[in-house]
C-alpha atoms as a PDB file:
ATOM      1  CA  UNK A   1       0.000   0.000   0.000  1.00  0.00           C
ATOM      2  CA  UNK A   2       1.062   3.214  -1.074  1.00  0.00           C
ATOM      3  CA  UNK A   3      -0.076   6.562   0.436  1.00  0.00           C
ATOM      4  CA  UNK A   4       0.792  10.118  -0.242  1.00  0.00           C
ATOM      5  CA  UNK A   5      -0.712  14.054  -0.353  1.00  0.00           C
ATOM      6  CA  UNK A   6       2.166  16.024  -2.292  1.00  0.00           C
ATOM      7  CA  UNK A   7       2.064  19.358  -0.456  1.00  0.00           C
ATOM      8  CA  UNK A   8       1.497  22.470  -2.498  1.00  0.00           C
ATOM      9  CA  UNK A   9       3.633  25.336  -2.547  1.00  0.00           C
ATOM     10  CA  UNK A  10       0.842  28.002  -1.726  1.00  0.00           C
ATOM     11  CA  UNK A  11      -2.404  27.738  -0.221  1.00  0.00           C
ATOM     12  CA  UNK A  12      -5.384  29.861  -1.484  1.00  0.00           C
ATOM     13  CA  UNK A  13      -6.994  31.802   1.729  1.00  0.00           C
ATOM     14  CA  UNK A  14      -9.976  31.969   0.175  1.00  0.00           C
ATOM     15  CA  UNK A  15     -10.586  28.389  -0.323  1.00  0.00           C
ATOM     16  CA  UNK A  16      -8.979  28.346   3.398  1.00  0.00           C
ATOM     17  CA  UNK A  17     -12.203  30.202   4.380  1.00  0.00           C
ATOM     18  CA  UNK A  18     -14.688  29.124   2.046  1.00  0.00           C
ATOM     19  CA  UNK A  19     -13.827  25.641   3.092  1.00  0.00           C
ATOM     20  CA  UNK A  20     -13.981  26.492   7.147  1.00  0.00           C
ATOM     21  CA  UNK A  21     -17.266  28.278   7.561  1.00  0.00           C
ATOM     22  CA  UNK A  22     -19.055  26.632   4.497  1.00  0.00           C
ATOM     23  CA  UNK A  23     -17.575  23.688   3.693  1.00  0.00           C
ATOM     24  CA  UNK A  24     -20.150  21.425   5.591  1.00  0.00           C
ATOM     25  CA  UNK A  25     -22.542  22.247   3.269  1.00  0.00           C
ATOM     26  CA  UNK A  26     -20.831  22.209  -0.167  1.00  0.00           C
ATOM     27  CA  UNK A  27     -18.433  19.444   0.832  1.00  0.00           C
ATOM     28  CA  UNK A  28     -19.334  17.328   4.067  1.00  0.00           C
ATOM     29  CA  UNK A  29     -23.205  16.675   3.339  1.00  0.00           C
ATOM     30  CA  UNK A  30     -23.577  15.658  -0.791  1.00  0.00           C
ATOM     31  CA  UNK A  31     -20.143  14.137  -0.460  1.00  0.00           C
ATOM     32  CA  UNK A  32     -20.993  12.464   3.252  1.00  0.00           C
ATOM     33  CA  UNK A  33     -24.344  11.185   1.861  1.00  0.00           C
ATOM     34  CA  UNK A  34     -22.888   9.415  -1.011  1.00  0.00           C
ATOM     35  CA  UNK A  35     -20.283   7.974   0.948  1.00  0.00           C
ATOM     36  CA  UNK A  36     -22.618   6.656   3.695  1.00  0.00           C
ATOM     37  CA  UNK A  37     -24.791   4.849   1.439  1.00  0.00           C
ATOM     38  CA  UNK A  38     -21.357   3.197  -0.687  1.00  0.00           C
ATOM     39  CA  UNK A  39     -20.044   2.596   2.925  1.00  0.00           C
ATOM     40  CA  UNK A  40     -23.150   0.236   3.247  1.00  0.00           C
ATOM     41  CA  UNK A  41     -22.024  -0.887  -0.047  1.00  0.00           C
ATOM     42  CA  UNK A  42     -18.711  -1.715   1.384  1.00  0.00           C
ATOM     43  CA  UNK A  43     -19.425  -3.437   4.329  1.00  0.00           C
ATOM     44  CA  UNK A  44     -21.633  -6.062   2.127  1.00  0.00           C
ATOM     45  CA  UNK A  45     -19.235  -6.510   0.041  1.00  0.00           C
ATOM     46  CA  UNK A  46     -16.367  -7.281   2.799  1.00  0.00           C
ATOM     47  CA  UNK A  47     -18.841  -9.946   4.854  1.00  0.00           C
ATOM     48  CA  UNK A  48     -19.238 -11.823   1.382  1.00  0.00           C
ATOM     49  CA  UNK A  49     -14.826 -11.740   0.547  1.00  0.00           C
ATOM     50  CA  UNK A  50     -14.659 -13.354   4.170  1.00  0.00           C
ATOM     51  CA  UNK A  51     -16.429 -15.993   2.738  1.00  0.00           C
ATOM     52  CA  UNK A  52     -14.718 -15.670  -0.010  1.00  0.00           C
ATOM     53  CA  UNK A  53     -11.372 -15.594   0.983  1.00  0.00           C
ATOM     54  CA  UNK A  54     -12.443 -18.160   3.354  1.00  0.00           C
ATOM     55  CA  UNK A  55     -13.125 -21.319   0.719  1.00  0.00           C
ATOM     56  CA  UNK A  56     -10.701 -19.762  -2.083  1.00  0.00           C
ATOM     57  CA  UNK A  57      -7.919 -18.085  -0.388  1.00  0.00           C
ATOM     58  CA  UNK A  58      -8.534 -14.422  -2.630  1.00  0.00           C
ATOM     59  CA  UNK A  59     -10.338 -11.262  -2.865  1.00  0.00           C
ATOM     60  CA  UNK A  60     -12.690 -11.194  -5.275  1.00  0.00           C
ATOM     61  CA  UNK A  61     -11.082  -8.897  -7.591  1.00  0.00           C
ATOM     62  CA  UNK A  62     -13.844  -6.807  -8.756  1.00  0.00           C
ATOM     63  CA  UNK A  63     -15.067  -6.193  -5.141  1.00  0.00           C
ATOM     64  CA  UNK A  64     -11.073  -5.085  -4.222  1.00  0.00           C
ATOM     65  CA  UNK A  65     -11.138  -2.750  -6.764  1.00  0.00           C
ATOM     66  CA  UNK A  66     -14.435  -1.032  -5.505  1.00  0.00           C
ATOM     67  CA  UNK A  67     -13.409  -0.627  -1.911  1.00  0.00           C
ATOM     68  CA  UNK A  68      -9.741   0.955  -2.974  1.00  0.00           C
ATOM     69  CA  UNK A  69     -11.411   3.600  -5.397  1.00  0.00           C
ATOM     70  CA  UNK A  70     -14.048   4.306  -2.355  1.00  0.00           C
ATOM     71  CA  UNK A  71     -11.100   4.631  -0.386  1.00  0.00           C
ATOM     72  CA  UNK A  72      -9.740   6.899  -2.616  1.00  0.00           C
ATOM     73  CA  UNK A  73     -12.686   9.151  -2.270  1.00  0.00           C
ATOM     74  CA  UNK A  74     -13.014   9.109   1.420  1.00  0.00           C
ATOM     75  CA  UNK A  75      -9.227  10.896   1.341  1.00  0.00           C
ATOM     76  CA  UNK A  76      -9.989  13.095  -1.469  1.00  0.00           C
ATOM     77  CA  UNK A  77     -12.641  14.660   1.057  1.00  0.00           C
ATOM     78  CA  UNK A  78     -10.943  14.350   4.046  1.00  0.00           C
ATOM     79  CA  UNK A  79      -7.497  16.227   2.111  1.00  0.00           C
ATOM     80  CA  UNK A  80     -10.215  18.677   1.622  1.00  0.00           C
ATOM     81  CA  UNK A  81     -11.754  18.986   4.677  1.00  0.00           C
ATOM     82  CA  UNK A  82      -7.980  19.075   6.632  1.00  0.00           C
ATOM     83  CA  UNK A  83      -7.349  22.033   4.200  1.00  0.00           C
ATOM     84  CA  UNK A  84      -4.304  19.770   3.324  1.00  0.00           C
ATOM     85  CA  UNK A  85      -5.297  20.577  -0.804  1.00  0.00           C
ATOM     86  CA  UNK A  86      -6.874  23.323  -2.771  1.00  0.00           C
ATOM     87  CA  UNK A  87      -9.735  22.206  -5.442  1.00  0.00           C
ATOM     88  CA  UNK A  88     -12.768  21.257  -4.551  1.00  0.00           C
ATOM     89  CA  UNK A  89     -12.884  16.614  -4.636  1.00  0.00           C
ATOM     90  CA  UNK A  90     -14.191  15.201  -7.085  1.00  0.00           C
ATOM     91  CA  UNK A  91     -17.136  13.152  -6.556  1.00  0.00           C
ATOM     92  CA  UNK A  92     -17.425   9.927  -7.639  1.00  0.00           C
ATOM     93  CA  UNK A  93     -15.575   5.927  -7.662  1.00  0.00           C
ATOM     94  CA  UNK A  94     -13.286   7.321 -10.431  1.00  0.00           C
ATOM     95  CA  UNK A  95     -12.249  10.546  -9.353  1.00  0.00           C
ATOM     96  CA  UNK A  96      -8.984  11.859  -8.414  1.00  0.00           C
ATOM     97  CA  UNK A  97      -6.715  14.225  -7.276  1.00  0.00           C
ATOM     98  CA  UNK A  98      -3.323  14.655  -8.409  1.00  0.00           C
ATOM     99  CA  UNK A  99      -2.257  15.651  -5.266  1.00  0.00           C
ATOM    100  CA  UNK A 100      -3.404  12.682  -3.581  1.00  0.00           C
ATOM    101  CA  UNK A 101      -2.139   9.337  -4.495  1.00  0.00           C
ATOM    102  CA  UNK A 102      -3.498   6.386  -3.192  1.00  0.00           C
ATOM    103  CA  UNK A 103      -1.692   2.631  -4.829  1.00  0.00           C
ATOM    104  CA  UNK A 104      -3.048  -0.770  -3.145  1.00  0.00           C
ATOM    105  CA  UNK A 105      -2.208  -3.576  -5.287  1.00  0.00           C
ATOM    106  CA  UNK A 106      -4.252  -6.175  -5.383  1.00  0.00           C
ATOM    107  CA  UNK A 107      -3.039  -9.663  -3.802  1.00  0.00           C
ATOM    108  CA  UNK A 108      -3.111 -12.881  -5.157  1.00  0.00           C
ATOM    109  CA  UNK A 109      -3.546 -14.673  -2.172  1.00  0.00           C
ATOM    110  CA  UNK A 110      -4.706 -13.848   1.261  1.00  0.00           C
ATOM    111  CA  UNK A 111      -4.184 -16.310   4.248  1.00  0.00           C
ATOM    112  CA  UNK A 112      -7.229 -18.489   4.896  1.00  0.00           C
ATOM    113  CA  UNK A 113      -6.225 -18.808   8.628  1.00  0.00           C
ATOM    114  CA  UNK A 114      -5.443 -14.699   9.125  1.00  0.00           C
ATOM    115  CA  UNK A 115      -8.902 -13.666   7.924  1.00  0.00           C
ATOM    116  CA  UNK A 116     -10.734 -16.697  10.123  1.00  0.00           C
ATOM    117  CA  UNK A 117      -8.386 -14.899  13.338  1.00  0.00           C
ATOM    118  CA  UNK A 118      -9.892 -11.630  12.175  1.00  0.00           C
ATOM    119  CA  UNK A 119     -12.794 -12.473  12.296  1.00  0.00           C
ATOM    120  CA  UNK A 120     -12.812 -13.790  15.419  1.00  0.00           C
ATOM    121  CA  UNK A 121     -10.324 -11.961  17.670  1.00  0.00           C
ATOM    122  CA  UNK A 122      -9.764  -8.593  14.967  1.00  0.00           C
ATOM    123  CA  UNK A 123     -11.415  -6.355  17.904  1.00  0.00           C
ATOM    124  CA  UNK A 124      -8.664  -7.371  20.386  1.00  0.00           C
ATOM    125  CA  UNK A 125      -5.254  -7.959  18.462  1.00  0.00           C
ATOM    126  CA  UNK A 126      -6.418  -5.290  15.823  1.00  0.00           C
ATOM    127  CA  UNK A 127      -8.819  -2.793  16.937  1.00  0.00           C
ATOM    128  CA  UNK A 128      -8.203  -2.267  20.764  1.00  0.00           C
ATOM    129  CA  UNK A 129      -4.293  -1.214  20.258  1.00  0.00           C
ATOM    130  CA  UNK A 130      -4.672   0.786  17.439  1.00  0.00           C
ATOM    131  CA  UNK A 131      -7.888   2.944  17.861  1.00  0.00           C
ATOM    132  CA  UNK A 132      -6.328   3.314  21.118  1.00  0.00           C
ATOM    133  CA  UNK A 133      -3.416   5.601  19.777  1.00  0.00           C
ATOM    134  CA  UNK A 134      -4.953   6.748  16.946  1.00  0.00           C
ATOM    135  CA  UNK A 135      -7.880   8.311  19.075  1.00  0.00           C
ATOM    136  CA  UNK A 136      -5.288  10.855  20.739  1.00  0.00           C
ATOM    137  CA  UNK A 137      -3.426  10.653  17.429  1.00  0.00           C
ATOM    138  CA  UNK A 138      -6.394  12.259  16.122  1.00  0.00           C
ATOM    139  CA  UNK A 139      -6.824  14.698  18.818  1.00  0.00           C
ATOM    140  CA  UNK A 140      -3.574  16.170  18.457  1.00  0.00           C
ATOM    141  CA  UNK A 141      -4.383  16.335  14.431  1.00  0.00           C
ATOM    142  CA  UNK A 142      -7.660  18.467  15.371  1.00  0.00           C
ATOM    143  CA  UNK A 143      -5.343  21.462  17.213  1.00  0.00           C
ATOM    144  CA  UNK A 144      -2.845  21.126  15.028  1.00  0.00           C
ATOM    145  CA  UNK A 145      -5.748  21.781  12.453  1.00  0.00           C
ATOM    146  CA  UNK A 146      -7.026  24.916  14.000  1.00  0.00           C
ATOM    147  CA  UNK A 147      -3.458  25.975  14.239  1.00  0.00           C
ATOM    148  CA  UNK A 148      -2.725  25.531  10.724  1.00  0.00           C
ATOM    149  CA  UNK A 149      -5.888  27.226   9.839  1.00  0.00           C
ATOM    150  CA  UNK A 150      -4.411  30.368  11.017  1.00  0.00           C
ATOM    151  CA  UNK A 151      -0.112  29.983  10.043  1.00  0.00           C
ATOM    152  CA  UNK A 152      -1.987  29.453   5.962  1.00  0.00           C
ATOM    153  CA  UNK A 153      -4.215  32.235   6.407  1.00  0.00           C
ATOM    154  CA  UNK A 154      -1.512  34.628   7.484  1.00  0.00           C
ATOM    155  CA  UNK A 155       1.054  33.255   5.121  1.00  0.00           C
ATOM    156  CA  UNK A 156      -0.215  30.762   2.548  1.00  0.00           C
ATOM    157  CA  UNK A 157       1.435  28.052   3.529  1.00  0.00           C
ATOM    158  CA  UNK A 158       1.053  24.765   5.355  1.00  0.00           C
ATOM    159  CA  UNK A 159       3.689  23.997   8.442  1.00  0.00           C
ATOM    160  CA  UNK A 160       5.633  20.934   6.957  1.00  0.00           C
ATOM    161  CA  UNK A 161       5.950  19.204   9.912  1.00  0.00           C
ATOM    162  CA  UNK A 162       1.888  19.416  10.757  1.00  0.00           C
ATOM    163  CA  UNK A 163       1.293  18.937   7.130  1.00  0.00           C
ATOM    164  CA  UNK A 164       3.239  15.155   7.661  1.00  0.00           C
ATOM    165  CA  UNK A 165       1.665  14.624  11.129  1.00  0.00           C
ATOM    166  CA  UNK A 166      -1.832  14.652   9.285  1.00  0.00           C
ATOM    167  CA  UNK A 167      -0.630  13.144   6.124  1.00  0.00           C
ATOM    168  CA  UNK A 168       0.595  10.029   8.573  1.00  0.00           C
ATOM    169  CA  UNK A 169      -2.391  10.086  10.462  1.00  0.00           C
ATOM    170  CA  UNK A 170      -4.417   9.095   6.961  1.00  0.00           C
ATOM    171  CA  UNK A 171      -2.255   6.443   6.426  1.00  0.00           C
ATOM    172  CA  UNK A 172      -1.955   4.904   9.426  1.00  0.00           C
ATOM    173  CA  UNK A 173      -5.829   4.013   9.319  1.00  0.00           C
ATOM    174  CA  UNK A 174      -5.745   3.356   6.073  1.00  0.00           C
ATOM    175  CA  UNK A 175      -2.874   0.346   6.585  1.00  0.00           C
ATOM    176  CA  UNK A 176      -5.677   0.035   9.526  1.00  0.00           C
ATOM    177  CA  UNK A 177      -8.819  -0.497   7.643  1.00  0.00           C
ATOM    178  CA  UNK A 178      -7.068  -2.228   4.811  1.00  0.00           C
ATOM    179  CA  UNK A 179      -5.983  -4.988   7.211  1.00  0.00           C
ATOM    180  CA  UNK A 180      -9.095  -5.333   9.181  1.00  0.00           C
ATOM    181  CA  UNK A 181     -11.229  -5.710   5.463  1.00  0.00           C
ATOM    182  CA  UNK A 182      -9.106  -8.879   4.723  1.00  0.00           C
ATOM    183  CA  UNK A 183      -7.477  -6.483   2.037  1.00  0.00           C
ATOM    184  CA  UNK A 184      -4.224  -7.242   3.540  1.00  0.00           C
ATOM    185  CA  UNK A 185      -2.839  -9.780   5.200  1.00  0.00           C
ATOM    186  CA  UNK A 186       0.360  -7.577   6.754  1.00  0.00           C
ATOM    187  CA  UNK A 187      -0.520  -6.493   9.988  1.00  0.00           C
ATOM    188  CA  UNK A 188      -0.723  -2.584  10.162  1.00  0.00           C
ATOM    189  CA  UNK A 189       2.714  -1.116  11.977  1.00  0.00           C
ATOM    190  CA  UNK A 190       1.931   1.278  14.567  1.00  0.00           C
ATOM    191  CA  UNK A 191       3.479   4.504  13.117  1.00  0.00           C
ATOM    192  CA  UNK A 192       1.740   7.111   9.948  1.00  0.00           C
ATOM    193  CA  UNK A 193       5.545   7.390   8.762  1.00  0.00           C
ATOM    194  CA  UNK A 194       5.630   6.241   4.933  1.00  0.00           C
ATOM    195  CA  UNK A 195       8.063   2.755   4.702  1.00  0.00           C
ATOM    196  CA  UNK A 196      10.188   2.027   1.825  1.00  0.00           C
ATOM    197  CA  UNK A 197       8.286  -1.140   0.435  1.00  0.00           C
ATOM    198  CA  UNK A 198       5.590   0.602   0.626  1.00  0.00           C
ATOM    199  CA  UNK A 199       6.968   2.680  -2.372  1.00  0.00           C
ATOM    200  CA  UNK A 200       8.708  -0.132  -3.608  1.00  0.00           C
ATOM    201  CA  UNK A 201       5.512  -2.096  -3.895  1.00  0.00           C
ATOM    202  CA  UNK A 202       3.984   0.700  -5.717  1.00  0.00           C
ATOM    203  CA  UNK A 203       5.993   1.417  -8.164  1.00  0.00           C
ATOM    204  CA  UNK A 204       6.829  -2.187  -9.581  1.00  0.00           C
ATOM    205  CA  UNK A 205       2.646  -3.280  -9.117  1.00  0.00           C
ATOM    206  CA  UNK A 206       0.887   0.177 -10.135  1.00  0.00           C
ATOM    207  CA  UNK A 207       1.764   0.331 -13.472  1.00  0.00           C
ATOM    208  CA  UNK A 208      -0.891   3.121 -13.602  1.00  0.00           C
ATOM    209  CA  UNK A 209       0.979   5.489 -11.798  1.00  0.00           C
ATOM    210  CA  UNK A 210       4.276   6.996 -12.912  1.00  0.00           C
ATOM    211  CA  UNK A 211       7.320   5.573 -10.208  1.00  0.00           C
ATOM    212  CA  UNK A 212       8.761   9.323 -10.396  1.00  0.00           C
ATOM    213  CA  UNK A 213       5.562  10.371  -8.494  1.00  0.00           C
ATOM    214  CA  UNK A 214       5.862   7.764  -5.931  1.00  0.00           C
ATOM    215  CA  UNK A 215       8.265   9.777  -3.911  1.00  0.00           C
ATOM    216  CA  UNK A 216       8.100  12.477  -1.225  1.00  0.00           C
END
């Protein structure tokens, strides 16, 4: 899995504001609407892959491809909504930003045995230690938010090291949600910072993307 949000050199502080005191209404409630009803979509189609995965030993491919491009979209808004890009997201399964880059390559195999022990146990190996620390990892992200909000509307640009503190926030659930889906059958690694393979894997797999992008 391969996650990044390239930052941009200048913010617009209009957007900035649009986006603050508005963008519940233009952004949060037609995108959060569609997204609720595919996130029932999702969840359907994740029970049936257990099953799946469960007599087979694979994803079915079609369904893997849905959930990533949701995926996709859920960041799109939520790069929006952190004021972490300009533009407003695109709606839709195949939208995109250029900004954000999202790669999960689809596996081949997935362990019979690992999805059965997610199943089962997922809310104590998986769930308890991780929403743990990304609960105050997320609490920290909302004042670093509001303090953002104020460094890009007095100077148009994002602090770097905030900007990577949110950026590895988003990818530390999405290693997260990936893993408890049966998506994956590496278990998430408790830290947002982007690993090598991860890039690695990207650029030999996602022969959509251009490797030069797949870099920080």
């Amino acid at each position: 899995m391969y996650f990044n949000i390239t930052k941009q050199e200048q913010y617009s502080r209009g957007e900035l504001l649009l986006r603050t005191f508005f963008g519940v209404f233009y952004i949060g409630l037609p995108h959060g609407l569609l997204l609720a009803f595919y996130g029932i979509a999702s969840q359907v189609l994740a029970f049936i892959s257990f099953w799946v995965i469960l007599f087979t030993g694979s994803y079915p491919e079609s369904f893997y491809e849905f959930q990533v491009k949701l995926l996709n979209w859920n960041m799109r808004v939520n790069a929006s909504i952190y004021n972490l890009i300009d533009g407003y997201p695109s709606f839709g399964l195949n939208g995109d930003h250029p900004l954000v880059q999202l790669v999960v390559p689809y596996p081949e195999n997935l362990s019979r045995s690992k999805a059965l022990l997610k199943f089962l146990f997922g809310w104590l190996y998986i769930v308890l230690p991780h929403m743990f620390l990304l609960y105050f990892r997320v609490l920290w992200g909302m004042v670093l938010h509001f303090v953002a909000f104020w460094v890009v509307l007095f100077t148009g640009d994002y602090p770097e090291s905030m900007f990577e503190f949110q950026v590895g926030t988003f990818r530390w659930s999405i290693r997260f949600n990936l893993y408890l889906s049966y998506m994956t059958d590496k278990y998430p690694p408790f830290t947002g910072q982007l690993l090598p393979e991860e890039v690695e894997e990207a650029a030999s797999k996602a022969t959509d993307n251009n490797p030069s992008d797949l870099s920080e």
